[in-house]
N, C-alpha and C. Protein backbone atom coordinates (compact mmCIF):
# COMPACT_ATOMS: atom_id res chain seq x y z
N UNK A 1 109.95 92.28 79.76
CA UNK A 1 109.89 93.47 78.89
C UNK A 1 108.67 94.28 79.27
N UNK A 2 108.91 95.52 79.28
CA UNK A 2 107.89 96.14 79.67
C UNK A 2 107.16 96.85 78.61
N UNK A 3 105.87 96.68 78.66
CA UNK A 3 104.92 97.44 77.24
C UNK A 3 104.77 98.79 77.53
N UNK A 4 104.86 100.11 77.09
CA UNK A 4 105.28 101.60 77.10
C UNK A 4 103.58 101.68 77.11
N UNK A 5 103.12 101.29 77.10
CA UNK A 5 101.30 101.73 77.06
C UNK A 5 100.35 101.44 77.90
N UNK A 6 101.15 100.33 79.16
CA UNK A 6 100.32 99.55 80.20
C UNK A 6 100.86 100.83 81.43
N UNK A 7 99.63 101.36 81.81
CA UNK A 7 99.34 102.36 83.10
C UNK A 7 99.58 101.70 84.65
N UNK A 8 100.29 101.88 84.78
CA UNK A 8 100.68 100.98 86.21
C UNK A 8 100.59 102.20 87.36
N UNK A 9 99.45 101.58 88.50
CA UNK A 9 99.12 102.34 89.64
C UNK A 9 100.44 101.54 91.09
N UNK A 10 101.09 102.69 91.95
CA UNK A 10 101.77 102.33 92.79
C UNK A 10 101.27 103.32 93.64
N UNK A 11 100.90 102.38 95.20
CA UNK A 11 100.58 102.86 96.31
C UNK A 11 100.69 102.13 97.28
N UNK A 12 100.90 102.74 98.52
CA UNK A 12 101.08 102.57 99.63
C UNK A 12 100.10 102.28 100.94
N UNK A 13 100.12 101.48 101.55
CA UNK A 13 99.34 100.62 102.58
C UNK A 13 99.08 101.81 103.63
N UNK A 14 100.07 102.67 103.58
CA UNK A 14 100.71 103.54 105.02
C UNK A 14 101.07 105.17 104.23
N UNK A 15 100.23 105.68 105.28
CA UNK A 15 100.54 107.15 104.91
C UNK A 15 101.33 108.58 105.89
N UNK A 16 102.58 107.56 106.86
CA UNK A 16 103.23 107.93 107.80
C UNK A 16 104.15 108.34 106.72
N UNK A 17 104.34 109.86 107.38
CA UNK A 17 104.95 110.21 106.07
C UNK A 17 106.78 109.56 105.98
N UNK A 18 107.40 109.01 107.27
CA UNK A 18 108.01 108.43 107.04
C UNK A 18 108.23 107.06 106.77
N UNK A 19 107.34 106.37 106.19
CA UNK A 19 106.89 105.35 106.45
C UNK A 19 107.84 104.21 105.51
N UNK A 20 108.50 103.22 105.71
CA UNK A 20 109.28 102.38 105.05
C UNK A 20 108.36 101.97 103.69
N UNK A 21 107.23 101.63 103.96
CA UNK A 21 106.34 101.23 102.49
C UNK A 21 106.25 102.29 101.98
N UNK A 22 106.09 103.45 101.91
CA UNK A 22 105.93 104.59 100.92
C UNK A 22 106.90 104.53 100.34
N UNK A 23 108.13 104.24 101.38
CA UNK A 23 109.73 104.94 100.42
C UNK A 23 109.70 103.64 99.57
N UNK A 24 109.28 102.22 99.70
CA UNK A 24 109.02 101.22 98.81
C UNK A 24 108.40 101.45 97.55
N UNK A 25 107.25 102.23 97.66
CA UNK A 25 106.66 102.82 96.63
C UNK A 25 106.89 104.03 95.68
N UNK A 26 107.90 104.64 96.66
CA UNK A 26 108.15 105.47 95.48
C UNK A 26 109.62 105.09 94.32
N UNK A 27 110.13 104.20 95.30
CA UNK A 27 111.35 103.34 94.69
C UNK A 27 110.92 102.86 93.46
N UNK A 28 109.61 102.07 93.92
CA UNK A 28 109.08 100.87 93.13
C UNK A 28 108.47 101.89 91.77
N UNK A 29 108.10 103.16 92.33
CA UNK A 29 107.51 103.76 90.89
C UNK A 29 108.37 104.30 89.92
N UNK A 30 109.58 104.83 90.56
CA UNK A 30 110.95 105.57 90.07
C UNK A 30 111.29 104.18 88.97
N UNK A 31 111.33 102.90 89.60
CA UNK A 31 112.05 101.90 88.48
C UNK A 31 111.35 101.85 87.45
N UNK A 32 109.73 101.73 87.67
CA UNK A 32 109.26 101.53 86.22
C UNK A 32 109.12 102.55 85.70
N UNK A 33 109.10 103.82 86.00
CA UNK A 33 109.17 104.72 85.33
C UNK A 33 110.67 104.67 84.42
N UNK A 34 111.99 104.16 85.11
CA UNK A 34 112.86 104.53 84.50
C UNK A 34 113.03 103.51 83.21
N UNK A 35 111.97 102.39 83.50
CA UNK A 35 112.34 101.36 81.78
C UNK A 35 110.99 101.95 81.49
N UNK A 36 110.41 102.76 81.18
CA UNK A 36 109.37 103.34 80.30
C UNK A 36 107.91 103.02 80.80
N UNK A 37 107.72 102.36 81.81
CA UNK A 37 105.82 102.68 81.91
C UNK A 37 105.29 104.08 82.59
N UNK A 38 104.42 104.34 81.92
CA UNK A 38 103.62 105.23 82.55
C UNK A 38 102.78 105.15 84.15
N UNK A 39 103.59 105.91 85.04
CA UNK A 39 102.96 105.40 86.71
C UNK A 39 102.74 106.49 87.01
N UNK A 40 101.79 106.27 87.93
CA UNK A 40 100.73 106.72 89.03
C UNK A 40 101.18 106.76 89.90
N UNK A 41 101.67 107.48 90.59
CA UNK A 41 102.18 107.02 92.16
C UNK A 41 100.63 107.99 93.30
N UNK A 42 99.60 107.15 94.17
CA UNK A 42 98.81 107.26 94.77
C UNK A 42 99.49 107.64 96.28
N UNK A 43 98.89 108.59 96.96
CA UNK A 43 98.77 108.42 98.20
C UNK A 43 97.18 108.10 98.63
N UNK A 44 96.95 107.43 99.51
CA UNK A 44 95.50 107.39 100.25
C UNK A 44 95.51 108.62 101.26
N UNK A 45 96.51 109.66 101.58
CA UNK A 45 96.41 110.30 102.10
C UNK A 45 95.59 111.62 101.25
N UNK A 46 95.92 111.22 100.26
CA UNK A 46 94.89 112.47 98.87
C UNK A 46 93.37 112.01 99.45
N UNK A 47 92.85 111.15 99.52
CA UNK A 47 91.61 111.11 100.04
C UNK A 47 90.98 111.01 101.38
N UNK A 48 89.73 111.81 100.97
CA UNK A 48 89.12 111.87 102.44
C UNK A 48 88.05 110.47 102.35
N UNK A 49 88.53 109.43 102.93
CA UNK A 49 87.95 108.65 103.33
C UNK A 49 88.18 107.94 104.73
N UNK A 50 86.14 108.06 105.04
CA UNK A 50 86.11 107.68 106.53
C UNK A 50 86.19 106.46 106.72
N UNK A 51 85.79 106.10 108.18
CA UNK A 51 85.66 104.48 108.52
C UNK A 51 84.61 104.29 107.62
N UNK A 52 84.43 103.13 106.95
CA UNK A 52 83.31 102.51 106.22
C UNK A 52 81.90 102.64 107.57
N UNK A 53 81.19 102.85 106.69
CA UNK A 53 79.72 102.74 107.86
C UNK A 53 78.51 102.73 106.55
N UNK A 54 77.58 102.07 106.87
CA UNK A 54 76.50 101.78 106.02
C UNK A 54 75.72 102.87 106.25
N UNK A 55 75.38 103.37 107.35
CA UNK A 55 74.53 104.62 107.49
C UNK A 55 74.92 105.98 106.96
N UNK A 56 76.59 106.11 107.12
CA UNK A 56 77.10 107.16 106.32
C UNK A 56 77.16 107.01 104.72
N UNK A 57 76.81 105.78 104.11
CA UNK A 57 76.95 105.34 103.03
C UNK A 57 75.73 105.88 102.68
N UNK A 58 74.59 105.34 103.22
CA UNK A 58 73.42 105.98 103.23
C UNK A 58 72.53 106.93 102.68
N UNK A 59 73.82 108.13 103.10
CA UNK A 59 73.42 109.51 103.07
C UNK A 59 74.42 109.84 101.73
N UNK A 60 74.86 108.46 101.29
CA UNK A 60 75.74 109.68 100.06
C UNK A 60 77.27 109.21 100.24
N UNK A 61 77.38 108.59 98.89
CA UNK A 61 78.97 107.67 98.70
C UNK A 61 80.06 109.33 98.63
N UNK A 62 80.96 109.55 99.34
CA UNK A 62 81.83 110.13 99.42
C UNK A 62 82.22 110.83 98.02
N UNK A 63 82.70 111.64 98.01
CA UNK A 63 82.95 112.13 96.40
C UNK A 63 84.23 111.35 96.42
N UNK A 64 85.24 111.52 97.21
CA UNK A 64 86.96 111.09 97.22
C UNK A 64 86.46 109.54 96.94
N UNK A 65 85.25 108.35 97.26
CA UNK A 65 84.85 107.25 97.38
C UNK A 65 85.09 106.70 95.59
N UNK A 66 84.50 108.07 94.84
CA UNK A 66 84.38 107.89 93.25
C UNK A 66 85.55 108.37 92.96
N UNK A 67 86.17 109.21 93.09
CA UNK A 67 87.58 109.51 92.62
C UNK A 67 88.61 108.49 92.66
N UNK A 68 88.20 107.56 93.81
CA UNK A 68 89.17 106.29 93.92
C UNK A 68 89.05 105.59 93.24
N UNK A 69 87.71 105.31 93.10
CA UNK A 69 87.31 104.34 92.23
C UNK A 69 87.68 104.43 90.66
N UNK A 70 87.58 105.80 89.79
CA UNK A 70 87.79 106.11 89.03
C UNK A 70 89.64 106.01 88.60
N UNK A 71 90.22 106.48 89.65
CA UNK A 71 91.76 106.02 89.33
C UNK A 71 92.11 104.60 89.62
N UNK A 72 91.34 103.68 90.46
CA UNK A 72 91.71 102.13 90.18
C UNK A 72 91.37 101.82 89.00
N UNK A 73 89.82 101.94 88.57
CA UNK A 73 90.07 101.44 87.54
C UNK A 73 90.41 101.98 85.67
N UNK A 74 91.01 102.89 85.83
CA UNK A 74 91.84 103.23 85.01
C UNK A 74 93.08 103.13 84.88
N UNK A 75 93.75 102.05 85.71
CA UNK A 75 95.14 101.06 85.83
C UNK A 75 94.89 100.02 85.51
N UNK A 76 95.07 99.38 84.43
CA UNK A 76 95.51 97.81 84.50
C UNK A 76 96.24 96.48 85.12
N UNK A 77 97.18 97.44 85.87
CA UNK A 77 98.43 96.97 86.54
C UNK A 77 98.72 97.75 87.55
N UNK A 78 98.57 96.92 89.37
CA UNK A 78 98.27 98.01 90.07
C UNK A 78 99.92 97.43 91.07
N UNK A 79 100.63 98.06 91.54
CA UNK A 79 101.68 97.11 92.74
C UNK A 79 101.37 98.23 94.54
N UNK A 80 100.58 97.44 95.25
CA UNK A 80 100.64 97.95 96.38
C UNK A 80 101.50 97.15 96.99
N UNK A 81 102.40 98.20 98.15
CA UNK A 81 103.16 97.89 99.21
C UNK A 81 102.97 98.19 100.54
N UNK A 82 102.54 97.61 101.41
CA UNK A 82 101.63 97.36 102.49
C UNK A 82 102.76 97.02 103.76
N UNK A 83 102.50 97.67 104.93
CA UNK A 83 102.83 97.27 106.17
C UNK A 83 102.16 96.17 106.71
N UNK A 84 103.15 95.67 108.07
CA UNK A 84 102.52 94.38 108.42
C UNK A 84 101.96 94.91 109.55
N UNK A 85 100.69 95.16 110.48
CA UNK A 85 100.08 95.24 111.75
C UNK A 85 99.14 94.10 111.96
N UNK A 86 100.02 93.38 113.49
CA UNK A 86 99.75 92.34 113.95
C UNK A 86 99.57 91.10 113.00
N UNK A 87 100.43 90.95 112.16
CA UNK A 87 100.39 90.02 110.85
C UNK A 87 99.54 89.86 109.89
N UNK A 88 99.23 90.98 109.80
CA UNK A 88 98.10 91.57 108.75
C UNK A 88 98.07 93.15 108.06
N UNK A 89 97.89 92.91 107.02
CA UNK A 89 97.47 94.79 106.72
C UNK A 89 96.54 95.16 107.03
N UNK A 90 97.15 96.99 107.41
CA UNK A 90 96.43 97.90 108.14
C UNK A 90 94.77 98.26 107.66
N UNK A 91 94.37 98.95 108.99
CA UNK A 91 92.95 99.12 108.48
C UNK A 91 92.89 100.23 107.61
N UNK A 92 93.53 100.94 107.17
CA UNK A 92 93.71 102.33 106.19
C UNK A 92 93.93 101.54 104.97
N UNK A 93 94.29 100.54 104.46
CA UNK A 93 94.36 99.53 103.61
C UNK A 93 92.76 99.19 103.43
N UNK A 94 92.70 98.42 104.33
CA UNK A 94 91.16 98.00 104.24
C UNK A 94 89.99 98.60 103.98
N UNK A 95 89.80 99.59 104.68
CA UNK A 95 89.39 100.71 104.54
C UNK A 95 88.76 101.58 103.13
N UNK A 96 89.92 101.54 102.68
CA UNK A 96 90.16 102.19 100.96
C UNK A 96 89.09 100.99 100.19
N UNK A 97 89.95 99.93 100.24
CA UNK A 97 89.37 98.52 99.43
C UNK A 97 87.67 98.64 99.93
N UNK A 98 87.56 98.24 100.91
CA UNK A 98 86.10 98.31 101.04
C UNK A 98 85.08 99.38 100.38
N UNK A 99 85.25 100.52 100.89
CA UNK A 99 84.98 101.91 100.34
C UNK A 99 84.57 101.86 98.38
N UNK A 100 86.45 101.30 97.91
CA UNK A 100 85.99 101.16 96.80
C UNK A 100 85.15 100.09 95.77
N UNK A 101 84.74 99.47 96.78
CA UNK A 101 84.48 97.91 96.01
C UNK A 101 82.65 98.05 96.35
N UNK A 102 82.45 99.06 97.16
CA UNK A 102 81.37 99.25 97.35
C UNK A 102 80.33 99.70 95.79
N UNK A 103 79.18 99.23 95.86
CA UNK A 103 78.52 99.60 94.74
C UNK A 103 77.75 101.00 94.95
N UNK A 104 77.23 101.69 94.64
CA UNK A 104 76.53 102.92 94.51
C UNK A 104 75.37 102.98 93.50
N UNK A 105 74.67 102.93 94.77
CA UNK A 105 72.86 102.67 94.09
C UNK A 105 72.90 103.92 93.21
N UNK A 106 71.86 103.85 92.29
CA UNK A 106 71.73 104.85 91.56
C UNK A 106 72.60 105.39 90.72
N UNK A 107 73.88 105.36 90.57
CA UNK A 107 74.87 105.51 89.99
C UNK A 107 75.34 104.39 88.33
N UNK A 108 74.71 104.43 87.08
CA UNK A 108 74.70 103.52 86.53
C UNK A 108 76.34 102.87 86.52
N UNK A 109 77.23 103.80 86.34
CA UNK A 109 78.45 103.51 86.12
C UNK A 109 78.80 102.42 87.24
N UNK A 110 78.71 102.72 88.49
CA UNK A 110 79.35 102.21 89.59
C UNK A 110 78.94 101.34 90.39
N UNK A 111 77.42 100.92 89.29
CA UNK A 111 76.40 100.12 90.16
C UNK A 111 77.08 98.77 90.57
N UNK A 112 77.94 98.39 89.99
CA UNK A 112 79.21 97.31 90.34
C UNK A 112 79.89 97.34 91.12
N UNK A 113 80.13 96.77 92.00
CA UNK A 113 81.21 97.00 92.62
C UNK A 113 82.60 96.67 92.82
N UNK A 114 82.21 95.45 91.95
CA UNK A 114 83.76 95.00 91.47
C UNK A 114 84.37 95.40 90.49
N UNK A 115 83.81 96.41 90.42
CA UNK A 115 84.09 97.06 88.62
C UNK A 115 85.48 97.67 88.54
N UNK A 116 86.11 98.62 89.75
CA UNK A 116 87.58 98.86 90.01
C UNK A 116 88.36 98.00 89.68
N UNK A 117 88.04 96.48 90.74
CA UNK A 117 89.18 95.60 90.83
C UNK A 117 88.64 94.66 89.74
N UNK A 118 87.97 94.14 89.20
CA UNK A 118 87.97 92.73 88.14
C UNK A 118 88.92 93.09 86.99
N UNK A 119 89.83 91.85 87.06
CA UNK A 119 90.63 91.62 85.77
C UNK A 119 92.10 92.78 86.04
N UNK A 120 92.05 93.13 87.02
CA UNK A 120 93.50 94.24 87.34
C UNK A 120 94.22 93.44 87.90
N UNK A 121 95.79 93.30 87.25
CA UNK A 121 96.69 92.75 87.85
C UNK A 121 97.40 93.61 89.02
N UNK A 122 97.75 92.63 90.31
CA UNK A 122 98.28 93.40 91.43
C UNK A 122 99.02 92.73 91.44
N UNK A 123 100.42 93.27 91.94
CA UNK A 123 102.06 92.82 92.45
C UNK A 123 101.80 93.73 93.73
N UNK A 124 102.29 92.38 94.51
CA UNK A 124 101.97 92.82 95.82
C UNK A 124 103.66 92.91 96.85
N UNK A 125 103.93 93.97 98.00
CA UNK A 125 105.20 93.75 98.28
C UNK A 125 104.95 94.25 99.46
N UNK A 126 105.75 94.33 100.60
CA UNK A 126 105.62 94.36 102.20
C UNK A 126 107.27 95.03 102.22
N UNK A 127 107.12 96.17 103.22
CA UNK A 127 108.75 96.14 103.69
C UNK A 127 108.33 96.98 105.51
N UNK A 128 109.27 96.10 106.14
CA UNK A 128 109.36 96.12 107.76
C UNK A 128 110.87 96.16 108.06
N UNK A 129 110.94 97.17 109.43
CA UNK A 129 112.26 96.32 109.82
C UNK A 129 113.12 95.48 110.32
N UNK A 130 111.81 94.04 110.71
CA UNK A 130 112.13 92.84 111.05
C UNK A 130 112.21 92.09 109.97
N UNK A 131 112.61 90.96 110.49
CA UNK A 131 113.28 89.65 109.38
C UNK A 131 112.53 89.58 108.40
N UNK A 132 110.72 89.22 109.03
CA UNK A 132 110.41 88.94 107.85
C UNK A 132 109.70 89.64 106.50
N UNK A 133 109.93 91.14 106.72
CA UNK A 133 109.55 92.03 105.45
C UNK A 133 108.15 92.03 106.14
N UNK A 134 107.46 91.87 106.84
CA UNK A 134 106.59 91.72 106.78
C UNK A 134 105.34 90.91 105.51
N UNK A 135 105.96 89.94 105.26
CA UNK A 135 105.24 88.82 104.19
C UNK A 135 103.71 88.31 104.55
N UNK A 136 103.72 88.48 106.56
CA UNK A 136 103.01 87.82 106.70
C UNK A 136 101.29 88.74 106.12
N UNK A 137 101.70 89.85 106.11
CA UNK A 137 100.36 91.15 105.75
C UNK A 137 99.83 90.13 104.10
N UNK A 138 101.17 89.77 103.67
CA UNK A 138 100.61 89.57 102.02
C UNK A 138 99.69 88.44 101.96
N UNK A 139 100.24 87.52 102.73
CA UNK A 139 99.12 86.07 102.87
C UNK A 139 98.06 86.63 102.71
N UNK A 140 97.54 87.68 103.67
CA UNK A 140 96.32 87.91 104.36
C UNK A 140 95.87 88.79 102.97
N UNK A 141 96.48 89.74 102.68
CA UNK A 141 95.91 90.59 101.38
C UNK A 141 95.46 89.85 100.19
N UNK A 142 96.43 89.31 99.74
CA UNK A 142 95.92 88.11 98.11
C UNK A 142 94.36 87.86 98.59
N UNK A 143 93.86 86.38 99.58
CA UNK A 143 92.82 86.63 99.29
C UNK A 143 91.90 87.88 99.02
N UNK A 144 91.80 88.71 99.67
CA UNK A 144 90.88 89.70 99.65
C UNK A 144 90.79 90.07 98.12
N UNK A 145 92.22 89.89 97.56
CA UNK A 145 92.12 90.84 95.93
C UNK A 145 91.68 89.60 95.32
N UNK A 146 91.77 88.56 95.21
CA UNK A 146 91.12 87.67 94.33
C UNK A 146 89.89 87.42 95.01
N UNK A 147 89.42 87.52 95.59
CA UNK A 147 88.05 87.49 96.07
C UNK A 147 87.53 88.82 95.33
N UNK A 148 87.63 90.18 95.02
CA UNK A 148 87.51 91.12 94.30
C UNK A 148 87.96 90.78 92.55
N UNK A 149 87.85 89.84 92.51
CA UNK A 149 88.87 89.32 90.93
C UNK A 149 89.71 89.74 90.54
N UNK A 150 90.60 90.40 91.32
CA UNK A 150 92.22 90.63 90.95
C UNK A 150 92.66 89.29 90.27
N UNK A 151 94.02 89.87 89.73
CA UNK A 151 94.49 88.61 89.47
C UNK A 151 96.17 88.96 89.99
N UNK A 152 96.20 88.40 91.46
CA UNK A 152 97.69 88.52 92.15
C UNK A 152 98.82 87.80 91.60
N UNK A 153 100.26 88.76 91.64
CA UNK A 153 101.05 88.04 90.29
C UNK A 153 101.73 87.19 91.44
N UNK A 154 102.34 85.72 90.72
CA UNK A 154 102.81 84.63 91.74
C UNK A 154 103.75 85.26 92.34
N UNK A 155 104.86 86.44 92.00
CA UNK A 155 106.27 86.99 92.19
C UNK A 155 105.41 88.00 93.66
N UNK A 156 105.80 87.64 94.39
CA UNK A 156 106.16 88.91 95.53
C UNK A 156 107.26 89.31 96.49
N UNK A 157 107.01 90.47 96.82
CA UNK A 157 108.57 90.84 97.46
C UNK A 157 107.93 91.20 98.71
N UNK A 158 108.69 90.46 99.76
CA UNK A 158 109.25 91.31 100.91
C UNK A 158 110.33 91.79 101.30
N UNK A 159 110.34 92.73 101.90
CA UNK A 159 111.80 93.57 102.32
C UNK A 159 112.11 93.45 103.73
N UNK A 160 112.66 92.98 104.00
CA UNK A 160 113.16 92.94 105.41
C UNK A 160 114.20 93.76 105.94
N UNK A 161 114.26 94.04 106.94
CA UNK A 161 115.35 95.24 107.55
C UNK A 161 115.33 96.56 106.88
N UNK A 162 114.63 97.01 106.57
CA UNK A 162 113.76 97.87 105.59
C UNK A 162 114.20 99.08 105.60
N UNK A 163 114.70 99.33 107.21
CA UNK A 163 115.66 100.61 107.49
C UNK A 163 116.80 100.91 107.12
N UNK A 164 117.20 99.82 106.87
CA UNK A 164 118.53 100.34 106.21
C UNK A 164 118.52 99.93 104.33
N UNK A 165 117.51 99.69 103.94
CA UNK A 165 117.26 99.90 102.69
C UNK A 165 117.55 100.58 101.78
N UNK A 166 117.47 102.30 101.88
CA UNK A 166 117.05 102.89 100.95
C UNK A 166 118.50 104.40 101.59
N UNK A 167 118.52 104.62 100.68
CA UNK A 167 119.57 105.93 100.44
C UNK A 167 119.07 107.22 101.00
N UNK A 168 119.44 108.51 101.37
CA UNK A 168 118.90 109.66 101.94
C UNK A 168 118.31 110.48 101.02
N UNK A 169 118.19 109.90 99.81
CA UNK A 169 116.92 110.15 98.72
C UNK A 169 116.45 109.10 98.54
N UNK A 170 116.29 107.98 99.35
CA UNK A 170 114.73 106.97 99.02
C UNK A 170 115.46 106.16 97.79
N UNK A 171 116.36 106.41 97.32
CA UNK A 171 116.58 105.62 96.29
C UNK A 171 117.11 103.84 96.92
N UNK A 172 116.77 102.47 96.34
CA UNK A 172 117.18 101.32 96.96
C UNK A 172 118.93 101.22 96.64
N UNK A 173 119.56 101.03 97.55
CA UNK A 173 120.82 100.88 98.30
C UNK A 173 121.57 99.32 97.84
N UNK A 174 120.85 98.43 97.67
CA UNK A 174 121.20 96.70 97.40
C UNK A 174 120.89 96.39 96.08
N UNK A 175 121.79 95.89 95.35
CA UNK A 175 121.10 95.39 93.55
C UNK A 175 120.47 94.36 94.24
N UNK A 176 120.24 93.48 94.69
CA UNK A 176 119.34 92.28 94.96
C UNK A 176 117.66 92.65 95.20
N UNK A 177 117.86 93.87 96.49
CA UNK A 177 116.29 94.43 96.52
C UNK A 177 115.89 94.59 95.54
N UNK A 178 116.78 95.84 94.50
CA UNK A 178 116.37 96.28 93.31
C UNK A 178 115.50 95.47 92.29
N UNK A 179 116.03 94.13 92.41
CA UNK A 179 115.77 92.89 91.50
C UNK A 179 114.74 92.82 91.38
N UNK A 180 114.75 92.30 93.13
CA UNK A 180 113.03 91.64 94.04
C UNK A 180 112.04 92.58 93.53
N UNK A 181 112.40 93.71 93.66
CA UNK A 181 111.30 94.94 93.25
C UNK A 181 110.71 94.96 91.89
N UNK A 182 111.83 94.91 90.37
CA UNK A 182 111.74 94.74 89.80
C UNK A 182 111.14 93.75 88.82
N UNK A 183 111.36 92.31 89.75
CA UNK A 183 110.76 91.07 89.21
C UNK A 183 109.44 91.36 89.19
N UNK A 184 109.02 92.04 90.55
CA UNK A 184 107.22 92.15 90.39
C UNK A 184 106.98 93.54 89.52
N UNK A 185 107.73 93.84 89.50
CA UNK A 185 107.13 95.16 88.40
C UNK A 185 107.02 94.66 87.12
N UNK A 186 108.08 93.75 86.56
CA UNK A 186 108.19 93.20 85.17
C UNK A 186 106.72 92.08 85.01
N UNK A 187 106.72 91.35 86.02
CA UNK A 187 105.56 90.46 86.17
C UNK A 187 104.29 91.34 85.72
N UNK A 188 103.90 92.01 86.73
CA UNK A 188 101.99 92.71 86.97
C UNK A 188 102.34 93.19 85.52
N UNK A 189 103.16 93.71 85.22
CA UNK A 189 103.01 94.69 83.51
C UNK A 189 102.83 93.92 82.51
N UNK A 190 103.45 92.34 82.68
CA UNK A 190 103.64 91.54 81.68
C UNK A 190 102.04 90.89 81.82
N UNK A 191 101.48 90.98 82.53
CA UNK A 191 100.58 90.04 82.84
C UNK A 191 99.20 91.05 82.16
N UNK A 192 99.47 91.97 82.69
CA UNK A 192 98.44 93.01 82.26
C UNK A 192 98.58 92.97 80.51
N UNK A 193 99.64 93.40 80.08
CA UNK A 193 99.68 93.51 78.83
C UNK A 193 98.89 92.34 78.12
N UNK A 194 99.00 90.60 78.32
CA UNK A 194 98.87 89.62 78.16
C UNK A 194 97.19 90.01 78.41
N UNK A 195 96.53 90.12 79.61
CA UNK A 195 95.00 90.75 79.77
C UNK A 195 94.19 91.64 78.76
N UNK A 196 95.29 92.95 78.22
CA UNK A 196 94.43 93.62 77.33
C UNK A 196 94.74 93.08 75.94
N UNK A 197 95.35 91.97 75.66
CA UNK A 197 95.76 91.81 74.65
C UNK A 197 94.36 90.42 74.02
């Protein structure tokens, strides 16, 4: 059951604008939107963020650096869907995470840096168009978010064959995907709700 008041953030690993995980994500946001949560659908392409560098950090945390930060953690319930490169997620993934997990001297608010991710539930999902959905990116992601104190929901989806997925409006094509998708959407919301409660 989904709680009508838990803010659920959906974004994408990959910002090719044809990219099989986006059309995952916007699938994935269309469903919960359609049983009633309030979603976010993110591109990382909205922000200008560079390669991480300490010297550019230096001179001054990015403004787009706080804007990110500010919309993670104003989600409770976050579901990224991530590509697999070389059996891992991408560095535009990484990238973001680092950036935002970074603390900012002087800044009382942000002097944390785990302050985005602690206590946010993530549903995590992969879609490729080989066999294995690319699952293997997710291994590698979980740690990183519980090392940030996420709390990753046990339910994840991969999508496999990914290309022939989705309809010539992005909409999912298979009730079974639909499910897979769904199970983790019902999960991170349920879990979150259970968090602020």
């Amino acid at each position: 059951m989904i709680h009508p008041t838990t803010p659920l953030l959906v974004f994408s690993g990959s910002t090719r604008a044809d990219s099989l995980n986006l059309k995952l994500a916007k699938a994935t946001a269309d469903l919960a939107s359609a049983a009633g949560a309030p979603v976010t659908l993110l591109s990382l392409s909205d922000f200008d963020l560079p390669i991480y560098n300490g010297d550019l950090e230096a001179r001054g945390t990015p403004a787009d650096v706080i804007r990110l930060k500010e919309v993670l953690h104003a989600h409770p319930a976050w579901i990224i869907s991530t590509p697999e490169y070389n059996g891992s997620y991408p560095a535009l993934l990484k990238n973001a995470i680092d950036w935002a997990s970074r603390p900012i001297s002087g800044n009382t608010e942000w002097a944390v840096g785990a302050k985005p991710f602690a206590g946010k539930v993530v549903g995590l999902m992969a879609a490729s168009p080989g066999a294995l959905g690319g699952i293997r990116s997710l291994s590698h992601l979980s740690p990183l978010l519980l090392q940030l104190q996420c709390w990753v929901t046990p339910k994840q989806f991969a999508l496999a064959k990914a290309g022939e997925a989705f309809d010539a409006d992005g909409r999912i094509v298979n009730d079974a995907t639909r499910a897979g998708v769904q199970g983790v959407i019902d999960q991170a919301l349920w879990a979150a709700r259970k968090f602020q409660g």
